[in-house]
PDB file of N, CA and C in Angstrom:
ATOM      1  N   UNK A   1      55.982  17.838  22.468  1.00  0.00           N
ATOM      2  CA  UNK A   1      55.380  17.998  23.779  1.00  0.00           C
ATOM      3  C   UNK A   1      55.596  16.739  24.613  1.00  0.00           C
ATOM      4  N   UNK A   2      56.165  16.969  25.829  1.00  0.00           N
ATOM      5  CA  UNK A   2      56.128  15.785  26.444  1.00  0.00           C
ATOM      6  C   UNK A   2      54.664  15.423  27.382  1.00  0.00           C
ATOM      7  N   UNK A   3      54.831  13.720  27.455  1.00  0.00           N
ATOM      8  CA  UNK A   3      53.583  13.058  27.783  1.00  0.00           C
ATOM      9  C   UNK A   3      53.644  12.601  28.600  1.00  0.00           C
ATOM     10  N   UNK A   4      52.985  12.286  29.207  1.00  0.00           N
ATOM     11  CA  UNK A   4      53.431  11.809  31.627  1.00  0.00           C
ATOM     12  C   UNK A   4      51.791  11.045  31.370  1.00  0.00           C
ATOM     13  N   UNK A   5      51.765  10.343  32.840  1.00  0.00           N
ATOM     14  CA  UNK A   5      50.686   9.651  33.232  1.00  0.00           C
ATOM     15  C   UNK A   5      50.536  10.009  34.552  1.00  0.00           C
ATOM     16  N   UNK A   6      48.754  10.486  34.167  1.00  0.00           N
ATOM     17  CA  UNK A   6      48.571  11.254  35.348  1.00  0.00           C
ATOM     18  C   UNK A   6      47.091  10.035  35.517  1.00  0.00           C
ATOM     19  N   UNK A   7      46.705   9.984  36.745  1.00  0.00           N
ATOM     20  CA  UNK A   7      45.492   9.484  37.202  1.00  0.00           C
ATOM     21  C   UNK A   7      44.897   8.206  35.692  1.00  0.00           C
ATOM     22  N   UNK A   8      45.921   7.515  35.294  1.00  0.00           N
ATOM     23  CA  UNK A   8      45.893   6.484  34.889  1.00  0.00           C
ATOM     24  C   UNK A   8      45.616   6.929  33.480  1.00  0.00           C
ATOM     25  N   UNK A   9      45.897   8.002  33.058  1.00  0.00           N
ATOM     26  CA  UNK A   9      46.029   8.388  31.633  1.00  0.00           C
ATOM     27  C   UNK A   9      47.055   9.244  30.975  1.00  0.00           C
ATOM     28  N   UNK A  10      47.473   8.770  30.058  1.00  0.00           N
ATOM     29  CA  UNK A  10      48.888   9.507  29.185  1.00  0.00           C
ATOM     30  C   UNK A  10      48.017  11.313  28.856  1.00  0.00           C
ATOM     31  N   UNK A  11      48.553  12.093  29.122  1.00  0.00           N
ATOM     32  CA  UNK A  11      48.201  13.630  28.951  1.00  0.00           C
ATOM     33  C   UNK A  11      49.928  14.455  28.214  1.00  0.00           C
ATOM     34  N   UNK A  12      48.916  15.080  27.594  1.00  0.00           N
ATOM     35  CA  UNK A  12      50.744  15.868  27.099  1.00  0.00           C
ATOM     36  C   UNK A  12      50.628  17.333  28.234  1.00  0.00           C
ATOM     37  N   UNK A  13      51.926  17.563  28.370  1.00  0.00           N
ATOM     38  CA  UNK A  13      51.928  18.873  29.025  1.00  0.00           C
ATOM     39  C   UNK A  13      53.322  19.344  28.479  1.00  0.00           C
ATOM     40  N   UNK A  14      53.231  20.774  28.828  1.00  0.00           N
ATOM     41  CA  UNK A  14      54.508  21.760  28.890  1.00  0.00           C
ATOM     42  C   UNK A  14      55.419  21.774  29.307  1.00  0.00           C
ATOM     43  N   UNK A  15      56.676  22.441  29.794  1.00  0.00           N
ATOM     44  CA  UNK A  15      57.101  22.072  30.768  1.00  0.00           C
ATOM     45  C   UNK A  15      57.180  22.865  32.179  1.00  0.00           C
ATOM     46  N   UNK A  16      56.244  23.165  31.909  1.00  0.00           N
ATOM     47  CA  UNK A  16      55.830  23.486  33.488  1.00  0.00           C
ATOM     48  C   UNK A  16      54.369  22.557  33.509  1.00  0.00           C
ATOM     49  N   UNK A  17      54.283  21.541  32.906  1.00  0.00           N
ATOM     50  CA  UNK A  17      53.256  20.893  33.987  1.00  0.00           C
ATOM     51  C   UNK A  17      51.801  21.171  33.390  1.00  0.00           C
ATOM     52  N   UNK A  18      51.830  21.936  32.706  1.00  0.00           N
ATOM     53  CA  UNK A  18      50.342  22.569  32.468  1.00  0.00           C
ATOM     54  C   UNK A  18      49.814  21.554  31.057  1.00  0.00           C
ATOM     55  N   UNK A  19      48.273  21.329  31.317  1.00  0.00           N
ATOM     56  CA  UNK A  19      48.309  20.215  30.103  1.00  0.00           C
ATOM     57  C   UNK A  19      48.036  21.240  28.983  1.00  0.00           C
ATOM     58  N   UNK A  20      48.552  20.164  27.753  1.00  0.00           N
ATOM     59  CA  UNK A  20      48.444  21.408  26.710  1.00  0.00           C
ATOM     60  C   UNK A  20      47.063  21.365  25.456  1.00  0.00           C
ATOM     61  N   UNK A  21      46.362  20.192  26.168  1.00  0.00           N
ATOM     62  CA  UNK A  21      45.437  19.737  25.307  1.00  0.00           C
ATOM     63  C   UNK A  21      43.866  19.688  26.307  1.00  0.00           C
ATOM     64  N   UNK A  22      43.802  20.499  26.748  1.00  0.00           N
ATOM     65  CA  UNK A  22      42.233  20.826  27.610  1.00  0.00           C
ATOM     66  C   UNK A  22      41.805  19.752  27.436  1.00  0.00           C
ATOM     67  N   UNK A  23      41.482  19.366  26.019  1.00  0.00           N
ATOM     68  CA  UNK A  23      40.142  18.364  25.921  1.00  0.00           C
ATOM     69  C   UNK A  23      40.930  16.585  26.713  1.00  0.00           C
ATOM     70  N   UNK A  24      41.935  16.485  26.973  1.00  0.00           N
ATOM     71  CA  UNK A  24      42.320  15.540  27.420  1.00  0.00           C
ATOM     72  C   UNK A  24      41.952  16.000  29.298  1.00  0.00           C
ATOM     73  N   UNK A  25      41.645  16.723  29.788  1.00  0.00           N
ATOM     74  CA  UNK A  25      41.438  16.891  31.450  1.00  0.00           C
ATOM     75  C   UNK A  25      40.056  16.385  31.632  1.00  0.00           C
ATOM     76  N   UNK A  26      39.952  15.609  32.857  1.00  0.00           N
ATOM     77  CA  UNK A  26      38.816  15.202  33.311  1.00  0.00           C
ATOM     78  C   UNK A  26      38.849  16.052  34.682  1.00  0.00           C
ATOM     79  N   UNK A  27      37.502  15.251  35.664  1.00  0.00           N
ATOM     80  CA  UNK A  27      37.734  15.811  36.876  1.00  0.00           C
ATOM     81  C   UNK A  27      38.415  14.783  37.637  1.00  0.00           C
ATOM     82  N   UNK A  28      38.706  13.397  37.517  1.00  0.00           N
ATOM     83  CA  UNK A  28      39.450  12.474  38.516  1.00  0.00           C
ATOM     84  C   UNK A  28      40.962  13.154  38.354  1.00  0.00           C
ATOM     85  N   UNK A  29      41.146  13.187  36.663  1.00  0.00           N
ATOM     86  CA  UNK A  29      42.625  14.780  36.487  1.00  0.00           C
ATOM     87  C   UNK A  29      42.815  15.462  37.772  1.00  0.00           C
ATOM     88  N   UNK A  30      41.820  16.280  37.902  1.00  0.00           N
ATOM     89  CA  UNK A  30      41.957  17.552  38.228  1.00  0.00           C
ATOM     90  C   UNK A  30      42.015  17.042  39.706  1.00  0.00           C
ATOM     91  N   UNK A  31      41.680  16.141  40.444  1.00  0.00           N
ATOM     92  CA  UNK A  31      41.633  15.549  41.482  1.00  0.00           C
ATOM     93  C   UNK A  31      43.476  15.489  42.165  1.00  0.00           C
ATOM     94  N   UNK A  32      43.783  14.301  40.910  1.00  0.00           N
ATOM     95  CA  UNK A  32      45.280  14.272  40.816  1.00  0.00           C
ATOM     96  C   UNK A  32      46.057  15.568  41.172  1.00  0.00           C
ATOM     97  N   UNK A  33      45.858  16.549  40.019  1.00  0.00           N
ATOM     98  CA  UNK A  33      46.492  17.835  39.594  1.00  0.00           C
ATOM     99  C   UNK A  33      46.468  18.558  41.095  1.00  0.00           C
ATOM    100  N   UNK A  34      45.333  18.412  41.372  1.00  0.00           N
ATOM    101  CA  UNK A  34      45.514  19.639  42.892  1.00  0.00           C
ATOM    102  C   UNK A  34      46.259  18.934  44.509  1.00  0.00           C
ATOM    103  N   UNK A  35      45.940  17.814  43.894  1.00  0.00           N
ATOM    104  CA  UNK A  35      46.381  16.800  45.116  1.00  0.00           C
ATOM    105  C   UNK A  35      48.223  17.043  45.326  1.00  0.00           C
ATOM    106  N   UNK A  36      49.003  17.256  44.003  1.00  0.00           N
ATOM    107  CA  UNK A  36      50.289  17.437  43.645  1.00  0.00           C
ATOM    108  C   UNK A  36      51.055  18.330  44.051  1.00  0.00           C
ATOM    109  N   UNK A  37      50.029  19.632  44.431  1.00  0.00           N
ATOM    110  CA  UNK A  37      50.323  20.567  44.938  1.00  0.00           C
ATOM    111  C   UNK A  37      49.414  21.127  46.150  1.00  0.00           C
ATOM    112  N   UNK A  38      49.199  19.796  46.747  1.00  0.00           N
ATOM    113  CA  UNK A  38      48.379  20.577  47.889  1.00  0.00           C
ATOM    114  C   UNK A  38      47.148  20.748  48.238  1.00  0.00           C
ATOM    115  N   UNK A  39      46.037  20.857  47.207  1.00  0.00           N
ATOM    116  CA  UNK A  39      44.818  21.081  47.258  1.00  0.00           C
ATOM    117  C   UNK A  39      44.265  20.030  47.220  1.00  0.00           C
ATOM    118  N   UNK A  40      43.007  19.971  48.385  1.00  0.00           N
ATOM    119  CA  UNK A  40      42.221  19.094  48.253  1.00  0.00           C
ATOM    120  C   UNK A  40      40.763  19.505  47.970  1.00  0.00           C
ATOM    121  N   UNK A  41      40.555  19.344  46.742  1.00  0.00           N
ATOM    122  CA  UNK A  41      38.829  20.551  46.504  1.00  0.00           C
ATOM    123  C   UNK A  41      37.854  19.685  46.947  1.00  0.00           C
ATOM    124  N   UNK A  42      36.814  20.698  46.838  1.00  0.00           N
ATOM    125  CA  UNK A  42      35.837  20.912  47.730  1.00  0.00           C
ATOM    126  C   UNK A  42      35.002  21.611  46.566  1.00  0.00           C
ATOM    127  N   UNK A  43      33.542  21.776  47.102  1.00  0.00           N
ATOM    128  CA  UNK A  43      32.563  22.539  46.053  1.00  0.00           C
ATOM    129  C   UNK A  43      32.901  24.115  45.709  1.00  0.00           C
ATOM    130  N   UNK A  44      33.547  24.752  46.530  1.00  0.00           N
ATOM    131  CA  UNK A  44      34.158  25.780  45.966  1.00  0.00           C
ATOM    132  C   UNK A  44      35.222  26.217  44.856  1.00  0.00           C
ATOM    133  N   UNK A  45      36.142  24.985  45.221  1.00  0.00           N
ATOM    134  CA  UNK A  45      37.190  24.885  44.164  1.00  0.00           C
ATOM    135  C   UNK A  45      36.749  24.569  42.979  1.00  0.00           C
ATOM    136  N   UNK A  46      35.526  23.240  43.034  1.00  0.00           N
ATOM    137  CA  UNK A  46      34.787  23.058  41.470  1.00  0.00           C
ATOM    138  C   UNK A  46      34.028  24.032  40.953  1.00  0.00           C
ATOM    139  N   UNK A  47      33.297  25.163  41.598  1.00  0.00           N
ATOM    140  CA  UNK A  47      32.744  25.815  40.684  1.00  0.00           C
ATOM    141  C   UNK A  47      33.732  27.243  40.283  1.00  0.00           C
ATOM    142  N   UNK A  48      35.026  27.214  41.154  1.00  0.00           N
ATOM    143  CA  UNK A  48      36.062  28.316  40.067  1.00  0.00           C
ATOM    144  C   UNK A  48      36.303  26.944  39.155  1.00  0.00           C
ATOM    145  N   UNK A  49      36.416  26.412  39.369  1.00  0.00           N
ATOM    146  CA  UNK A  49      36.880  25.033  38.087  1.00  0.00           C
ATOM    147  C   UNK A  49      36.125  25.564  36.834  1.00  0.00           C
ATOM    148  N   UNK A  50      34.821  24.629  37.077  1.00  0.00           N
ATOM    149  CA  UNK A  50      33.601  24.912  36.422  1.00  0.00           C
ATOM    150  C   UNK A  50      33.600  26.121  35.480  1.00  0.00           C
ATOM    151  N   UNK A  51      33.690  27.623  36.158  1.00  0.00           N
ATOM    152  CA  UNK A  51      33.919  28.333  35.840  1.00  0.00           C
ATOM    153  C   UNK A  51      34.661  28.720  34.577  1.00  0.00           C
ATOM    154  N   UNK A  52      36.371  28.265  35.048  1.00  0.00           N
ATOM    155  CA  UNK A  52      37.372  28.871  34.108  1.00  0.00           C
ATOM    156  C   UNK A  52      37.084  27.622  32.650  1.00  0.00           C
ATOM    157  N   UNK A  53      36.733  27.239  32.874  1.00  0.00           N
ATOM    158  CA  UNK A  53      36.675  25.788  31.748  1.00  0.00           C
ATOM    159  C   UNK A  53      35.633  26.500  30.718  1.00  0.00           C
ATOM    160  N   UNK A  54      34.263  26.481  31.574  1.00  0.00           N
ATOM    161  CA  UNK A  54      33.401  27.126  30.595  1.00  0.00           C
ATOM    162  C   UNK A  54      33.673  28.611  30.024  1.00  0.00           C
ATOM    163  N   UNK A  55      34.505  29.243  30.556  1.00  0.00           N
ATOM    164  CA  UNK A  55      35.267  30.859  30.124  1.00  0.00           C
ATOM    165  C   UNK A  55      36.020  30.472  29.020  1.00  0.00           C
ATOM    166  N   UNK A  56      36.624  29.475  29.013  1.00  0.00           N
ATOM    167  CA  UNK A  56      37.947  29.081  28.085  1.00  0.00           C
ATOM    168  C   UNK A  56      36.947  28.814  26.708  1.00  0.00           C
ATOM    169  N   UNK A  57      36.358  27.677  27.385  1.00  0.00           N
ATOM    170  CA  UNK A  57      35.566  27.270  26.274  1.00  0.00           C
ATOM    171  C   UNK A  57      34.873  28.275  24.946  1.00  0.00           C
ATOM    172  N   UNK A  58      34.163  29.197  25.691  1.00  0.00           N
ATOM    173  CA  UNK A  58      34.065  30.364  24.851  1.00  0.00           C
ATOM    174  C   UNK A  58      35.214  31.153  24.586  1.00  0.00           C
ATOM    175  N   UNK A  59      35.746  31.656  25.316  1.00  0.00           N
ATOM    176  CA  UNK A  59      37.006  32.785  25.082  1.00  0.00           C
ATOM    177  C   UNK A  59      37.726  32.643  24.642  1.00  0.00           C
ATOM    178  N   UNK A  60      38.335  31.337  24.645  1.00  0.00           N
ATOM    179  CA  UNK A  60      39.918  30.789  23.786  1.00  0.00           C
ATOM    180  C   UNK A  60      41.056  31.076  24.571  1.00  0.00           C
ATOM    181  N   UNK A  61      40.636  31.866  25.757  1.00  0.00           N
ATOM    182  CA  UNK A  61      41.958  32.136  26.927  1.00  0.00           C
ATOM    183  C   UNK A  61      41.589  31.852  27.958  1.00  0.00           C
ATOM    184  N   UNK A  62      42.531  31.338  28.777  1.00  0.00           N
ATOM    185  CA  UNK A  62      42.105  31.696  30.415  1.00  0.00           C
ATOM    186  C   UNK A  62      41.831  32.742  30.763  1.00  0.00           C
ATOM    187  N   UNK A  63      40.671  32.912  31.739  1.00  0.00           N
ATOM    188  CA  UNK A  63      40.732  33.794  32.796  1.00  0.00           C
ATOM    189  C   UNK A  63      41.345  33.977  33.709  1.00  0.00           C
ATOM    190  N   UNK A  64      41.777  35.895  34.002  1.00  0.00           N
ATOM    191  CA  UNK A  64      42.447  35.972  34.885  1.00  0.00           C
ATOM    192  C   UNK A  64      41.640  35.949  35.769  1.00  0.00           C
ATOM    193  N   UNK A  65      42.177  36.119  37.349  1.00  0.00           N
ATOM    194  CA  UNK A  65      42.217  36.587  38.898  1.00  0.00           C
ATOM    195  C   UNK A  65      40.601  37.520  38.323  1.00  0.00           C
ATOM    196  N   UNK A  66      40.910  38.636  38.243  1.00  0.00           N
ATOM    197  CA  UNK A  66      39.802  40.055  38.120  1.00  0.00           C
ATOM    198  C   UNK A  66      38.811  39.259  37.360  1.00  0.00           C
ATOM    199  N   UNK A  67      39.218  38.602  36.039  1.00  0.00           N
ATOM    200  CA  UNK A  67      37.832  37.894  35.368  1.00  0.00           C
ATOM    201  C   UNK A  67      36.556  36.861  36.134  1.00  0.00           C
ATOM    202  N   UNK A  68      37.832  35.968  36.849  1.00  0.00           N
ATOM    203  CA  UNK A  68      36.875  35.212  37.833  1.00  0.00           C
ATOM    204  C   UNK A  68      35.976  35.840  38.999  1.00  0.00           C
ATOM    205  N   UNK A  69      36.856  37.012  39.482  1.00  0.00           N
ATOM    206  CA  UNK A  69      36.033  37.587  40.471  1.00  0.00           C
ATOM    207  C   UNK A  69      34.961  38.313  39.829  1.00  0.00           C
ATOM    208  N   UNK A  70      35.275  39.171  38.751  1.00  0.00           N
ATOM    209  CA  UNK A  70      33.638  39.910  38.168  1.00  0.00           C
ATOM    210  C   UNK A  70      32.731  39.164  37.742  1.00  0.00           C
ATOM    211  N   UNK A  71      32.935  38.460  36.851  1.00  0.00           N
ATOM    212  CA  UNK A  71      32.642  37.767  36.046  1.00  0.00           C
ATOM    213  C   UNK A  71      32.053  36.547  36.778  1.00  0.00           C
ATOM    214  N   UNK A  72      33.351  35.756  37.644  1.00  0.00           N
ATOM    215  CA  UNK A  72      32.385  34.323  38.043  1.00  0.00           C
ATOM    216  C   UNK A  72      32.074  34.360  39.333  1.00  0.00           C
ATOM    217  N   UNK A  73      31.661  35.472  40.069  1.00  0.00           N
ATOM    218  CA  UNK A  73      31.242  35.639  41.131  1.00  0.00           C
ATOM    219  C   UNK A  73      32.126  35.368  42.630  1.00  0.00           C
ATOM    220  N   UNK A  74      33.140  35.012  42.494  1.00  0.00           N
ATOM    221  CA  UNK A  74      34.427  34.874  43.725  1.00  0.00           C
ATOM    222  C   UNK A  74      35.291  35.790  43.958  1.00  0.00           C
ATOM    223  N   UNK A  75      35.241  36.144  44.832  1.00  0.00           N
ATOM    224  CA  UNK A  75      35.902  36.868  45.198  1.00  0.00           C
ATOM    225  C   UNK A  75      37.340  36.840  45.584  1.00  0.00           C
ATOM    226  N   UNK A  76      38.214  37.748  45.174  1.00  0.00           N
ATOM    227  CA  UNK A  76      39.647  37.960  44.902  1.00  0.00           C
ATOM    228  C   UNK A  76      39.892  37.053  46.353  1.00  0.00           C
ATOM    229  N   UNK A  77      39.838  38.014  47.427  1.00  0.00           N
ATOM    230  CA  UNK A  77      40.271  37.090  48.772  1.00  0.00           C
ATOM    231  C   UNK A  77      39.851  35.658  48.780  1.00  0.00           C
ATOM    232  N   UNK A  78      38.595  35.126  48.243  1.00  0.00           N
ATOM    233  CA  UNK A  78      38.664  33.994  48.450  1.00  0.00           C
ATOM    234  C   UNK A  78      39.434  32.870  47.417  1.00  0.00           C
ATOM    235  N   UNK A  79      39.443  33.538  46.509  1.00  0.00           N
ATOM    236  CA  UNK A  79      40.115  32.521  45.821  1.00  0.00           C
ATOM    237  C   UNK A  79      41.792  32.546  46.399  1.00  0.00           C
ATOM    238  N   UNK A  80      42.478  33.584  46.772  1.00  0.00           N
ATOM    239  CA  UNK A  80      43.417  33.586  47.582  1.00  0.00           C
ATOM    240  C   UNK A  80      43.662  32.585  48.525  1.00  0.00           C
ATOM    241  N   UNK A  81      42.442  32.450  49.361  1.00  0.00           N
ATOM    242  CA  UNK A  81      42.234  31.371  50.243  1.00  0.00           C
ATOM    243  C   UNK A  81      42.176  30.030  49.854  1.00  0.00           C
ATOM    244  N   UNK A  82      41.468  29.734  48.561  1.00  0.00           N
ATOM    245  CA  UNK A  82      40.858  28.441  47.794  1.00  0.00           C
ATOM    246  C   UNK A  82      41.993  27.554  47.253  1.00  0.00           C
ATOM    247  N   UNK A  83      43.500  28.633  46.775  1.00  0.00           N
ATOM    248  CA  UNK A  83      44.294  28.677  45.607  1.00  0.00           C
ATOM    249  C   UNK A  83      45.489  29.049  46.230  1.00  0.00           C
ATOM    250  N   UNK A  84      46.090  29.053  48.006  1.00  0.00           N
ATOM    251  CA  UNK A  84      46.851  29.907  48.429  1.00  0.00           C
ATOM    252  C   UNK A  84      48.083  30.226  47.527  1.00  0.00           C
ATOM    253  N   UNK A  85      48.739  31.736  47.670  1.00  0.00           N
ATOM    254  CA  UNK A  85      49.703  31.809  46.677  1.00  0.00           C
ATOM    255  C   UNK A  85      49.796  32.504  45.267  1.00  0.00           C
ATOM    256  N   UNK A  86      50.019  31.642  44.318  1.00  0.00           N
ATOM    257  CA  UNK A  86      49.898  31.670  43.202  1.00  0.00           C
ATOM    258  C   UNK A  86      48.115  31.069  42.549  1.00  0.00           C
ATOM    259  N   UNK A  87      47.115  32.019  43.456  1.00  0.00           N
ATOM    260  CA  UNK A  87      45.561  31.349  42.553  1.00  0.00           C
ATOM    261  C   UNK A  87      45.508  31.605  41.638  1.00  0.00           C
ATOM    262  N   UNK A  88      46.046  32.231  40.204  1.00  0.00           N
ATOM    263  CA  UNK A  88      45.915  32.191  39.214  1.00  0.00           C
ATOM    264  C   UNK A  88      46.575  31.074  38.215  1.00  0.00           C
ATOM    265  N   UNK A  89      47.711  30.573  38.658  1.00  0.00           N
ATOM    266  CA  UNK A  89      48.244  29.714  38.001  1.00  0.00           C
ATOM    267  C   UNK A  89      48.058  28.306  38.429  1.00  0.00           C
ATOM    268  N   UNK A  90      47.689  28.447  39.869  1.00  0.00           N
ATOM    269  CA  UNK A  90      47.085  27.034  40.630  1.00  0.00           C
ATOM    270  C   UNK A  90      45.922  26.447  39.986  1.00  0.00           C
ATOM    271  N   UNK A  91      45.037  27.956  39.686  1.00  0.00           N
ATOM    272  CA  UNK A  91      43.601  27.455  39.487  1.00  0.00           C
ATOM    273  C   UNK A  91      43.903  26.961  37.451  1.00  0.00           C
ATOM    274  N   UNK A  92      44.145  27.709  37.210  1.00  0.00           N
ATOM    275  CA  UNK A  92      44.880  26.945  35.455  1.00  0.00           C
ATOM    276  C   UNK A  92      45.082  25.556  35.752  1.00  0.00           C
ATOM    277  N   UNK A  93      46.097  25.607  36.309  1.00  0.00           N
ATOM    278  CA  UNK A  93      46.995  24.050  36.326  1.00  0.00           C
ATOM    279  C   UNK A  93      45.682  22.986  36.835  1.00  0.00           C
ATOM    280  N   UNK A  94      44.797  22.920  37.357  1.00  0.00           N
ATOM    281  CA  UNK A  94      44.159  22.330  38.191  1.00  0.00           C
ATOM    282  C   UNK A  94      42.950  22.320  36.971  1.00  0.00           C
ATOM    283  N   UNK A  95      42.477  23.263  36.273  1.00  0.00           N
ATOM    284  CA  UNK A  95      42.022  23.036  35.372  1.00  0.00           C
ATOM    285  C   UNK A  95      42.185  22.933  34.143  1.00  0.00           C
ATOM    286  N   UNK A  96      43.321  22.226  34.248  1.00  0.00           N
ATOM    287  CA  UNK A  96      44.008  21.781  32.261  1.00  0.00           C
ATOM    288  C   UNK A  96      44.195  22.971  31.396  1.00  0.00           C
ATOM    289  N   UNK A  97      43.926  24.413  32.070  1.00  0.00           N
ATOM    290  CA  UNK A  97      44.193  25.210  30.941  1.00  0.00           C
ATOM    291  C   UNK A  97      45.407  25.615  30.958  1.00  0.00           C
ATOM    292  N   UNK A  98      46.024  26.771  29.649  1.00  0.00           N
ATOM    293  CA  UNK A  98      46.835  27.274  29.994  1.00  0.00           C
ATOM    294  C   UNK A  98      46.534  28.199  30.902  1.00  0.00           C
ATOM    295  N   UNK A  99      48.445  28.690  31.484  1.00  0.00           N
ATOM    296  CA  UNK A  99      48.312  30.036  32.128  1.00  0.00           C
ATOM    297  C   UNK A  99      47.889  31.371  31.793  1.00  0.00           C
ATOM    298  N   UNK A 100      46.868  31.819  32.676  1.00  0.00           N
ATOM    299  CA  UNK A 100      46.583  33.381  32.337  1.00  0.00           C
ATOM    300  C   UNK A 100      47.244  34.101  31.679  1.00  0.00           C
ATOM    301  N   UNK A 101      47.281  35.142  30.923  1.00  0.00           N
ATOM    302  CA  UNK A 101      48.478  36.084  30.055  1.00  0.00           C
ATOM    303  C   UNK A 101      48.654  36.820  31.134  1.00  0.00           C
ATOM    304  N   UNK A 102      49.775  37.196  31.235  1.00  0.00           N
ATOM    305  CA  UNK A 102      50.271  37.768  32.257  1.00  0.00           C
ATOM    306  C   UNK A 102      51.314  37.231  33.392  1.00  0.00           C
ATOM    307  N   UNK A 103      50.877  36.031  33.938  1.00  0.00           N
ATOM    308  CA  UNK A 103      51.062  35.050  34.827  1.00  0.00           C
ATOM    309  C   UNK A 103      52.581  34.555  34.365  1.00  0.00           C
ATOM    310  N   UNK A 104      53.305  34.938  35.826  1.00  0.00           N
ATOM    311  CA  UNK A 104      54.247  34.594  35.336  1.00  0.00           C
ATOM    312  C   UNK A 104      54.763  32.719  36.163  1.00  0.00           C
TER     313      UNK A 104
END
């Protein structure tokens, strides 16, 4: 696995970028991570954060798109808005997990 330095710490990732070791993401990370591509969060973006972290945590997978919206209370359009694009793989990457199954 290769290892990069992100926000003043060695992290391994994939090669697409995605870290491959959760327990190595912080939030100054995730600060970095969204900044890379654009995003500058806000309290909305932390609690889909919040969210998919504590989903993972139990589940052992990411949540998709539909999971976050039933499940963590956001709604499809907004996370569209939150995440423009690709919000399923934005919101992963931004929170150290892997990508959704599916997600291409």
């Amino acid at each position: 696995m290769p290892v990069t330095t992100l926000a003043g710490h060695q992290v391994h990732v994939n090669e697409e970028g995605f870290l491959t070791d959760p327990a190595e993401w912080s939030r100054d990370l995730a600060v970095t991570l969204a900044g890379q591509i654009g995003i500058e969060l806000t309290d909305a973006h932390w609690k889909v954060l919040e969210f998919l972290r504590s989903d993972f945590a139990e589940r052992g997978e990411t949540a998709t798109l539909r999971r976050v919206s039933a499940v963590g209370g956001v709604p499809v359009k907004a996370l569209f808005a939150l995440f423009p694009q690709k919000p399923a793989k934005k919101m992963a990457y931004i929170a150290g997990l892997p990508k959704p199954i599916g997600c291409v």
